[in-house]
Structures are given as structure tokens and as C-alpha cells.
N, C-alpha and C. Protein backbone atom coordinates (compact mmCIF):
# COMPACT_ATOMS: atom_id res chain seq x y z
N UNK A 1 -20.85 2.24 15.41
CA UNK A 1 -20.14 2.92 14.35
C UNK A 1 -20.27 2.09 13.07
N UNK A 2 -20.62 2.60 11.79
CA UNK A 2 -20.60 1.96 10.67
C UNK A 2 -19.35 1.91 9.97
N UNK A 3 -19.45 0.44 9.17
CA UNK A 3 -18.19 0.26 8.85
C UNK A 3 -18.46 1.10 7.16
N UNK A 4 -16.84 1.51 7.10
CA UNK A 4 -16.74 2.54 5.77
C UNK A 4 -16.25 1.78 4.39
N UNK A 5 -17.33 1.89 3.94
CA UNK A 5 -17.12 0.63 2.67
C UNK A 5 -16.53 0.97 1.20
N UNK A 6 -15.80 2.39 1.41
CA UNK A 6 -15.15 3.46 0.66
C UNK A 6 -13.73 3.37 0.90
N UNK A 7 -13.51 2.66 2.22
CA UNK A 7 -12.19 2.69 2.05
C UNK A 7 -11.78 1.60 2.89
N UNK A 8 -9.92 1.18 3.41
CA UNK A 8 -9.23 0.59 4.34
C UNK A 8 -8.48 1.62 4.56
N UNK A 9 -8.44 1.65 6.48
CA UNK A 9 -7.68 2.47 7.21
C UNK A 9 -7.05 1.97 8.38
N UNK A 10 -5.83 1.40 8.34
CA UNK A 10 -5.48 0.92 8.88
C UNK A 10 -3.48 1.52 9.61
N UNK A 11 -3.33 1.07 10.99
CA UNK A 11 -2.21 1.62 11.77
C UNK A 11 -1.35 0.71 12.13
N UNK A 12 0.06 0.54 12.19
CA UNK A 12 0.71 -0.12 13.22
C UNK A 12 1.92 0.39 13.58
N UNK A 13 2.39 0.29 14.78
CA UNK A 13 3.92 0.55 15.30
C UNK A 13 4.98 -0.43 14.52
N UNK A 14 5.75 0.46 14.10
CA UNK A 14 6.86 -0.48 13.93
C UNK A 14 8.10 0.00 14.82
N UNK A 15 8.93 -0.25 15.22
CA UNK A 15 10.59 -0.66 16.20
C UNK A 15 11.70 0.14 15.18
N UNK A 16 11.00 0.24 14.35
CA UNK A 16 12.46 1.49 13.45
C UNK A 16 11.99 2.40 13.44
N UNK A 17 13.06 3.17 13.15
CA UNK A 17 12.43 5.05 13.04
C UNK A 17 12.26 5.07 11.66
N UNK A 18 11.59 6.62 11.46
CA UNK A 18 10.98 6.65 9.69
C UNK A 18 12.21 6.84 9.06
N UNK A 19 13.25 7.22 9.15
CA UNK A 19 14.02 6.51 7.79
C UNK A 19 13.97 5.57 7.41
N UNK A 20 14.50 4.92 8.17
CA UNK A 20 14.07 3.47 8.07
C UNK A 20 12.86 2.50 7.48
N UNK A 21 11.95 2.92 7.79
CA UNK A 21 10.51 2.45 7.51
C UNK A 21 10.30 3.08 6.13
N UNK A 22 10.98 4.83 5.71
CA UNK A 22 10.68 5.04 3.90
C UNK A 22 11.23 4.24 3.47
N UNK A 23 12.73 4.05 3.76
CA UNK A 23 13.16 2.77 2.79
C UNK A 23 12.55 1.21 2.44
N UNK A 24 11.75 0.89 3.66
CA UNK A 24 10.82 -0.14 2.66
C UNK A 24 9.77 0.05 1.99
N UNK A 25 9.47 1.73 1.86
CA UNK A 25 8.08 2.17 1.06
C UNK A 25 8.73 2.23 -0.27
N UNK A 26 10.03 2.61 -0.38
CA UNK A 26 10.24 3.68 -1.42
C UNK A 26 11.56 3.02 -2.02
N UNK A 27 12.11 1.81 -2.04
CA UNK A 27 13.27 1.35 -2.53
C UNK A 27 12.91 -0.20 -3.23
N UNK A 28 12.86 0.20 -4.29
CA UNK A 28 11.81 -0.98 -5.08
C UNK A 28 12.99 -1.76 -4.50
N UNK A 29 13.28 -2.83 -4.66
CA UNK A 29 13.47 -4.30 -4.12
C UNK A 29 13.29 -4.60 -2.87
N UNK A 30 13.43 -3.73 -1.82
CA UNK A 30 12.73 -3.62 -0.52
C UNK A 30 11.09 -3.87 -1.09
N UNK A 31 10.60 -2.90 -1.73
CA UNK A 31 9.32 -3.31 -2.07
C UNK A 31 8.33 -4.94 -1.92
N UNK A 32 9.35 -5.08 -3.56
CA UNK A 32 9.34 -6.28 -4.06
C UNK A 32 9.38 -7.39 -3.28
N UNK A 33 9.86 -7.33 -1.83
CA UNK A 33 10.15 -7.77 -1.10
C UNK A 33 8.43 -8.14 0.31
N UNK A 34 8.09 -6.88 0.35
CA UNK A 34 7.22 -7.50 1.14
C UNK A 34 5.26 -7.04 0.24
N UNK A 35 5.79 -6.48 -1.02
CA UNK A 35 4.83 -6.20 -1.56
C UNK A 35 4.12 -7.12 -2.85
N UNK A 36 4.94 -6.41 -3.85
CA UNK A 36 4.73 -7.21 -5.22
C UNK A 36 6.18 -6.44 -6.11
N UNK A 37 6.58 -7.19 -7.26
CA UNK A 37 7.46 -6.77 -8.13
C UNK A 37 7.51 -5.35 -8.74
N UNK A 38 8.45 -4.53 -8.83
CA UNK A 38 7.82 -2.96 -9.20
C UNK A 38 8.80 -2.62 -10.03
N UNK A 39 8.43 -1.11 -10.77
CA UNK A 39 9.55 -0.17 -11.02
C UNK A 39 9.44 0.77 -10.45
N UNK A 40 8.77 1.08 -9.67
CA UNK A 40 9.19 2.12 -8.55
C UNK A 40 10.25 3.05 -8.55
N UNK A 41 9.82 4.25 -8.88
CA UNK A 41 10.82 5.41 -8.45
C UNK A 41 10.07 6.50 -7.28
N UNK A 42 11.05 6.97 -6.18
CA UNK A 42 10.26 7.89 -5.29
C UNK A 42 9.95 9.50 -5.80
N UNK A 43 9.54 9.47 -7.22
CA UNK A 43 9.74 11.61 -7.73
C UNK A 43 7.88 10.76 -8.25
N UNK A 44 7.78 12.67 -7.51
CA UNK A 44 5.92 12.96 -8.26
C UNK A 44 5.76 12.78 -9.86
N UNK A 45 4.94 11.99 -9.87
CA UNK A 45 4.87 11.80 -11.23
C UNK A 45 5.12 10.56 -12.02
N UNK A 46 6.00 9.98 -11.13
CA UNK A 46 6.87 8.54 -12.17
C UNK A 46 5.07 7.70 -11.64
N UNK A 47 5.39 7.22 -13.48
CA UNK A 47 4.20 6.25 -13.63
C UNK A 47 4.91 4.84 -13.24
N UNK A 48 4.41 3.84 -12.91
CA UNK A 48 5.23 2.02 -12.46
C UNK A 48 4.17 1.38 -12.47
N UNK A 49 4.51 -0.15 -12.64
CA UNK A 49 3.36 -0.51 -11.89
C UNK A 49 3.92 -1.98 -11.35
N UNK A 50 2.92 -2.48 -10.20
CA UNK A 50 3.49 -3.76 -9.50
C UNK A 50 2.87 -5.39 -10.47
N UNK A 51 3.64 -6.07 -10.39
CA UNK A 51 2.65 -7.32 -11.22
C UNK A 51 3.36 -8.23 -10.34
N UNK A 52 1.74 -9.63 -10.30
CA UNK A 52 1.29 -10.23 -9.03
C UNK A 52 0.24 -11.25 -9.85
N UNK A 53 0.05 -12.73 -9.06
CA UNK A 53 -0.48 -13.05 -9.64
C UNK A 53 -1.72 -13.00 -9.83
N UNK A 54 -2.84 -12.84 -10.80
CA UNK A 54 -4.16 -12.64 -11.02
C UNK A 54 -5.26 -13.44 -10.03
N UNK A 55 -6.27 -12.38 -9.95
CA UNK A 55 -7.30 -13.10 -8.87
C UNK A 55 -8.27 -13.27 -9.50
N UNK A 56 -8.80 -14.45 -9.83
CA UNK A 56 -10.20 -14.66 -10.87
C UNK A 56 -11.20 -13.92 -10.30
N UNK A 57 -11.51 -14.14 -8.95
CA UNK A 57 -13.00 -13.87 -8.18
C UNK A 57 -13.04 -12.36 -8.40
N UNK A 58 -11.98 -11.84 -8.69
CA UNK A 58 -12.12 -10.23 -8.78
C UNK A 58 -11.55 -9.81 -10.11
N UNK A 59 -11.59 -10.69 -11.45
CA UNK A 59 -11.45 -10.08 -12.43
C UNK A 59 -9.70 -9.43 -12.39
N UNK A 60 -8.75 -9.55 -11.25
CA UNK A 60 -7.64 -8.53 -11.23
C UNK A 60 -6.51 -9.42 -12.18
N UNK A 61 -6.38 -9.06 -13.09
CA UNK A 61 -5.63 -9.75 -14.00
C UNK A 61 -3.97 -9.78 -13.36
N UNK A 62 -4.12 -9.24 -12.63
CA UNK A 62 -1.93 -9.27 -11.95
C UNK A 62 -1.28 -8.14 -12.10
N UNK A 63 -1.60 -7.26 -12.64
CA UNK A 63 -0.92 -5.48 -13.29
C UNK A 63 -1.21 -4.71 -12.28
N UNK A 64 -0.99 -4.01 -11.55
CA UNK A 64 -1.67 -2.87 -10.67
C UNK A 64 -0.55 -1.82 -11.48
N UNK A 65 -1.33 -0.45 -11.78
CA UNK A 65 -0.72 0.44 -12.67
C UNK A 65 -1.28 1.19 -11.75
N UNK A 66 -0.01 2.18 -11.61
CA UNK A 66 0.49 3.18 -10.58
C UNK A 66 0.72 4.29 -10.85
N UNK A 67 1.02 5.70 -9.86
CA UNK A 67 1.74 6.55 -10.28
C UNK A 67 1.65 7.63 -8.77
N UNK A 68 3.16 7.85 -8.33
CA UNK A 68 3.14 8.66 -7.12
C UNK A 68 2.55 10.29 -7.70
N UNK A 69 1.75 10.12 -6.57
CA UNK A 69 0.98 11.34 -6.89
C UNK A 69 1.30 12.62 -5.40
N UNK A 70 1.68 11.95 -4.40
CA UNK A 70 2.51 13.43 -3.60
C UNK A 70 3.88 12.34 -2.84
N UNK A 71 4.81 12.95 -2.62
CA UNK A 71 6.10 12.26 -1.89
C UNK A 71 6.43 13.51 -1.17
N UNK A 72 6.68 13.12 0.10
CA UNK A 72 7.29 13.73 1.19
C UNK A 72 8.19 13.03 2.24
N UNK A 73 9.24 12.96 1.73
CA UNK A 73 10.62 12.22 2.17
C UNK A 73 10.19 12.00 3.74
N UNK A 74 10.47 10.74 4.28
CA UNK A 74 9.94 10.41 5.55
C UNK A 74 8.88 10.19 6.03
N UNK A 75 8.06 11.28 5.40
CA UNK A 75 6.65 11.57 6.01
C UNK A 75 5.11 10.80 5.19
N UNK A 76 5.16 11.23 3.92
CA UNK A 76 4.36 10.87 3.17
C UNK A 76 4.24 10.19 1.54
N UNK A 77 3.37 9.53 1.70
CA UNK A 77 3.86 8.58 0.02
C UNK A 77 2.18 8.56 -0.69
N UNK A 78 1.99 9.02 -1.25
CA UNK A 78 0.97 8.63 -2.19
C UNK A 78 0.78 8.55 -3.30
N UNK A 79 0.08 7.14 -3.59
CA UNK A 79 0.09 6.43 -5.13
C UNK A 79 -1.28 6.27 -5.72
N UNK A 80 -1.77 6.11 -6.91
CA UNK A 80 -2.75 6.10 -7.83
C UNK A 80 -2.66 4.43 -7.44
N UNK A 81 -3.54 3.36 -7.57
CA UNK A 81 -3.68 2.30 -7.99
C UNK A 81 -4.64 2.10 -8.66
N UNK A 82 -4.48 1.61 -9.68
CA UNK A 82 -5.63 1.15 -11.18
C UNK A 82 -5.61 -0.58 -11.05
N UNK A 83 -6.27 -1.30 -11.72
CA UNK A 83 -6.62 -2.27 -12.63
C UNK A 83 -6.84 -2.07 -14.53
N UNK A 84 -7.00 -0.92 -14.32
CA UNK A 84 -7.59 -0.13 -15.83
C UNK A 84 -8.93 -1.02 -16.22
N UNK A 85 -9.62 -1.80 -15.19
CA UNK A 85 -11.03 -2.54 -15.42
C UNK A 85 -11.83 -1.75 -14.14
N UNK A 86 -11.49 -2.24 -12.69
CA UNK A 86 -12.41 -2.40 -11.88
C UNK A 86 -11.90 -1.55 -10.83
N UNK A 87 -10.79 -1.32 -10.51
CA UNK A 87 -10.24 -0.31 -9.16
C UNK A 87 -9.23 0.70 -9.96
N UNK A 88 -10.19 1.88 -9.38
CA UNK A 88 -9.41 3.44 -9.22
C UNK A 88 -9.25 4.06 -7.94
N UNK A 89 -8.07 3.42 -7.75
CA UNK A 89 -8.11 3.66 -6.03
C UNK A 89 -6.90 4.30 -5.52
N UNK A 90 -6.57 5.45 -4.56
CA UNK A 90 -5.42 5.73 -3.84
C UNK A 90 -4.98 4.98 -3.00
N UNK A 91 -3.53 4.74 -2.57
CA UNK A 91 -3.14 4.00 -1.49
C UNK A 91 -1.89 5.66 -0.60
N UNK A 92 -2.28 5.45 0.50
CA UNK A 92 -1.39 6.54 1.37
C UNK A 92 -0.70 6.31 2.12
N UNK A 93 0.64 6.55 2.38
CA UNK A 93 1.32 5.53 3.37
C UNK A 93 1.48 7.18 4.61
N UNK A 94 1.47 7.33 5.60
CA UNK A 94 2.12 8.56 6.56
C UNK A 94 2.65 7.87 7.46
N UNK A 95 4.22 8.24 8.17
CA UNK A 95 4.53 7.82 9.05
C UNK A 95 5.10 9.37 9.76
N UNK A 96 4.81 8.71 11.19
CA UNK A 96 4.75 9.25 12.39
C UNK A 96 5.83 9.00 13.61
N UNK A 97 6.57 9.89 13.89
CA UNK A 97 7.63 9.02 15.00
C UNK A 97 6.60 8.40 15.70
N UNK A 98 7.24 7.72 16.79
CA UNK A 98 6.35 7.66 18.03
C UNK A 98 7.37 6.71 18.92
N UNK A 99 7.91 7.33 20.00
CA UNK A 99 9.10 6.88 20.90
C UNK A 99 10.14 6.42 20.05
N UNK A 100 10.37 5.19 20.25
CA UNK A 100 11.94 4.88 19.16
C UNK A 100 11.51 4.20 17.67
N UNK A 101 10.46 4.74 17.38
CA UNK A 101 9.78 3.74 16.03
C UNK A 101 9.19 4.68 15.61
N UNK A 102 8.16 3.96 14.74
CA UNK A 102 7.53 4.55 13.43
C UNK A 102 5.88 4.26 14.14
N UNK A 103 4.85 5.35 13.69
CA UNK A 103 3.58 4.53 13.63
C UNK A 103 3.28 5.10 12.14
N UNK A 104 3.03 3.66 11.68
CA UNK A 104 2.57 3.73 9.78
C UNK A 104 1.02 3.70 9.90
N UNK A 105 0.93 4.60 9.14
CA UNK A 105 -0.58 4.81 8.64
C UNK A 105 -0.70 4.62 7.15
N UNK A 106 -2.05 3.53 6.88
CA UNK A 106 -2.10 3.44 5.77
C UNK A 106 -3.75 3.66 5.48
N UNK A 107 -3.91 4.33 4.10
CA UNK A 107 -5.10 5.07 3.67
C UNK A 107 -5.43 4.32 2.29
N UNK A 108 -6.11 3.14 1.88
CA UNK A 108 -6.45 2.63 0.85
C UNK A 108 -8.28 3.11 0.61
N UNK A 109 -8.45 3.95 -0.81
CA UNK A 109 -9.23 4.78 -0.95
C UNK A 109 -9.84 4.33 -2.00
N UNK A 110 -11.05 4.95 -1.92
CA UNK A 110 -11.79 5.21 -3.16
C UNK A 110 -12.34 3.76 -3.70
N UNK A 111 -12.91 2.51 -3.02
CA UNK A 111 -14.30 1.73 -3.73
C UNK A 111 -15.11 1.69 -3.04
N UNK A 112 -16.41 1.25 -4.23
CA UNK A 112 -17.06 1.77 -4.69
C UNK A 112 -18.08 0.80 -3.36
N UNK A 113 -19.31 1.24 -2.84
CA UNK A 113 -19.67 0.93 -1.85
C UNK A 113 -20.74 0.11 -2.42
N UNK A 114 -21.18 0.04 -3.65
CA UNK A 114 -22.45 -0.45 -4.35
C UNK A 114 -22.02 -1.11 -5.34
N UNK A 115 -20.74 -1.60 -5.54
CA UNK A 115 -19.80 -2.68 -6.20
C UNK A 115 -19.42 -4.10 -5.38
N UNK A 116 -20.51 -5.13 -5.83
CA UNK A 116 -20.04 -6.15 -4.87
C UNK A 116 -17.87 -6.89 -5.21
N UNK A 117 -17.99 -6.57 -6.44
CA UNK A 117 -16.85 -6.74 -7.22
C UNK A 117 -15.51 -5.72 -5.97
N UNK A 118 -16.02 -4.94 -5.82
CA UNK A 118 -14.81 -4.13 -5.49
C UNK A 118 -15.10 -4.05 -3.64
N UNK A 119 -15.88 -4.53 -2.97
CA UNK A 119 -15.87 -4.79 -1.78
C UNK A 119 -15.62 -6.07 -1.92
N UNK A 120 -15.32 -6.94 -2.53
CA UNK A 120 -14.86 -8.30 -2.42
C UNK A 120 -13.37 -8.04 -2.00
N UNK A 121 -12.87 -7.03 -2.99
CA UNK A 121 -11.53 -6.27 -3.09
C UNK A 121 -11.29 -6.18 -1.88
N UNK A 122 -11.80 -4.61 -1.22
CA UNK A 122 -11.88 -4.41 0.02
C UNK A 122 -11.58 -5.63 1.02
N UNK A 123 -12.17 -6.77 1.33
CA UNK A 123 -12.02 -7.18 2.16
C UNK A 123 -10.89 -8.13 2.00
N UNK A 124 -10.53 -8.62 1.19
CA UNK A 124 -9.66 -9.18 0.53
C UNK A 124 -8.08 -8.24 0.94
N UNK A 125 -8.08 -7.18 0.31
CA UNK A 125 -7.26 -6.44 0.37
C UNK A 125 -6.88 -5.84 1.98
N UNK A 126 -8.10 -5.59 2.66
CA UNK A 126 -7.54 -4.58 3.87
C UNK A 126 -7.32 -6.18 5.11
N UNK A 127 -7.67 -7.11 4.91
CA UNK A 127 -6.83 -8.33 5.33
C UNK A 127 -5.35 -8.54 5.25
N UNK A 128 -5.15 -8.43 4.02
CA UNK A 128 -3.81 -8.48 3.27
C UNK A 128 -2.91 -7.94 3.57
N UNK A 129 -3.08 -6.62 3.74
CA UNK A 129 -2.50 -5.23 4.30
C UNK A 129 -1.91 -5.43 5.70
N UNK A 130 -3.34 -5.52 6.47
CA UNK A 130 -2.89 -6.25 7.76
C UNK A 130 -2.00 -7.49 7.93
N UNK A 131 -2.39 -8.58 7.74
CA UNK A 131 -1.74 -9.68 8.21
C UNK A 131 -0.51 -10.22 7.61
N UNK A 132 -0.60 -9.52 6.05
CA UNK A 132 0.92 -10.10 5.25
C UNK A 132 1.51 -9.15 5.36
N UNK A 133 1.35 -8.00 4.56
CA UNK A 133 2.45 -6.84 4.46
C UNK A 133 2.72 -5.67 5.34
N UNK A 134 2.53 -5.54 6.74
CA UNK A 134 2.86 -4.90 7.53
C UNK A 134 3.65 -5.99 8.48
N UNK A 135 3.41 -6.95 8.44
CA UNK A 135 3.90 -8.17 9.08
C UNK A 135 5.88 -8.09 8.27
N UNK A 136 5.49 -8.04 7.03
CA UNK A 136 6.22 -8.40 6.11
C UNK A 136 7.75 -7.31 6.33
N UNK A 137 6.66 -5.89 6.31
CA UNK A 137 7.37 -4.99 6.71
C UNK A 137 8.58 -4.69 7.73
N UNK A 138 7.65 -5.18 8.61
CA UNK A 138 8.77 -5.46 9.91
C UNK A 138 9.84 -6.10 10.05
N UNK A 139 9.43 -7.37 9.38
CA UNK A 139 10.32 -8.64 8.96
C UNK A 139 11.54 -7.82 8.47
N UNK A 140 11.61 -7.28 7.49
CA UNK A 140 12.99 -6.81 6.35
C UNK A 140 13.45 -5.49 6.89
N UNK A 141 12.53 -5.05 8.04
CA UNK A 141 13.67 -3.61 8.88
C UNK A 141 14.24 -4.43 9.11
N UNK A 142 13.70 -5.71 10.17
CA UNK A 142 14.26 -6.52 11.37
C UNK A 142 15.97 -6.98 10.63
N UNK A 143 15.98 -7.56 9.56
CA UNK A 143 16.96 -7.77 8.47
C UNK A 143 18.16 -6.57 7.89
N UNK A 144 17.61 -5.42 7.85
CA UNK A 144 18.27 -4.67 7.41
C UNK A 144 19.78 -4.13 8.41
């Protein structure tokens, strides 16, 4: 199977049910918490954006400029992510019961496969995803 150099697609169980689990998608200081700093509001349309510190090797100056582009209470979250230089990319969050928990699905979209710049991203990023902030995630149900 070839690997898809267009996107990160990645799954995990979490131990809370999806209420639970929107509230760390969708309640900026929960965010802020296992993501990056935000203004975050959960209505279609609100523009935000997260700031983080800058990555030289990828040009990402620290701004990621945002904007929810579908919300479906529980179920579904999707956001625009920019750089306004180098990434025009969707991020998708869907969650799924599954026995007494959540299974989160996440859909990070759209680079560019013939951009060494933005597969640097990619791998960088769908690491990240995995090992810090789904990690992270869990952590602050576990808390709540």
C-alpha cells in the first residue's frame, strides 16, 4: 500500500464518551491546553487562529489562521488551517461512540505531495498529532 502524501489520517480510542471528548475539541482553554493558544468559538464561520512557537525548517512563523468550516455538536468539527505562506490545509476531527468511549478520527488534508517544504510538515505534524496531542487529550478528560 502506498503511503498518501496528501494527507494525515489518523484514529484512537479514548475512555470518555463524545461529550466529553467535544469539550476538548471545542472549549478553547481545554484547547489551549493540549493544543496551542486560541480564540476559538464552536459556530460555522468564526474565523481564530492558534499561535505557537515558530518552526524555522518549515518557514511556520507561529500563527495558524483558522476558520470552522462545518460543526456538528458531538459528531463533527472542521477547520481551515493556513500559514498564509506555505499550508492550506483542512484539519477534521469525527467522533464515534464505541463501547463506553469515543473513537476520534482525525483527517489532516490537503499537502502538497511535490512540496518538500510541506511534507517536511506532514511528517512533522502527523507525529505530533499522534504522540503529543491525542496523548494530551486523554490526559485532561482523565482530569476533568
Amino acid at each position: 500500500m502506498s503511503e498518501d502524501l496528501r494527507s494525515i489520517r489518523l484514529d484512537q480510542f479514548i475512555t470518555h464518551p463524545p461529550a466529553k471528548v467535544w469539550r476538548a475539541l471545542t472549549e478553547p482553554e481545554l484547547v489551549a491546553r493540549w493544543l496551542m493558544p486560541n480564540d476559538f468559538s464552536p459556530e460555522v464561520g468564526h474565523r481564530f487562529t492558534f499561535t505557537t512557537t515558530p518552526v524555522k525548517q518549515t518557514g511556520f512563523e507561529g500563527t495558524v489562521y483558522c476558520e470552522v468550516l462545518e460543526l456538528e455538536p458531538e459528531k463533527l468539527l472542521k477547520i481551515s488551517w493556513s500559514d498564509r505562506k506555505n499550508a492550506d490545509w483542512t484539519v477534521t476531527w469525527r467522533l464515534e461512540p464505541e463501547g463506553t468511549g469515543t473513537r476520534l478520527f482525525l483527517d489532516h488534508e490537503g499537502f502538497d505531495p511535490d512540496d518538500a517544504t510541506q511534507q517536511m510538515s506532514r511528517k512533522i505534524m502527523g507525529g505530533g498529532w499522534r504522540s503529543m496531542h491525542f496523548a494530551a487529550i486523554g490526559k485532561i478528560l482523565d482530569e476533568l
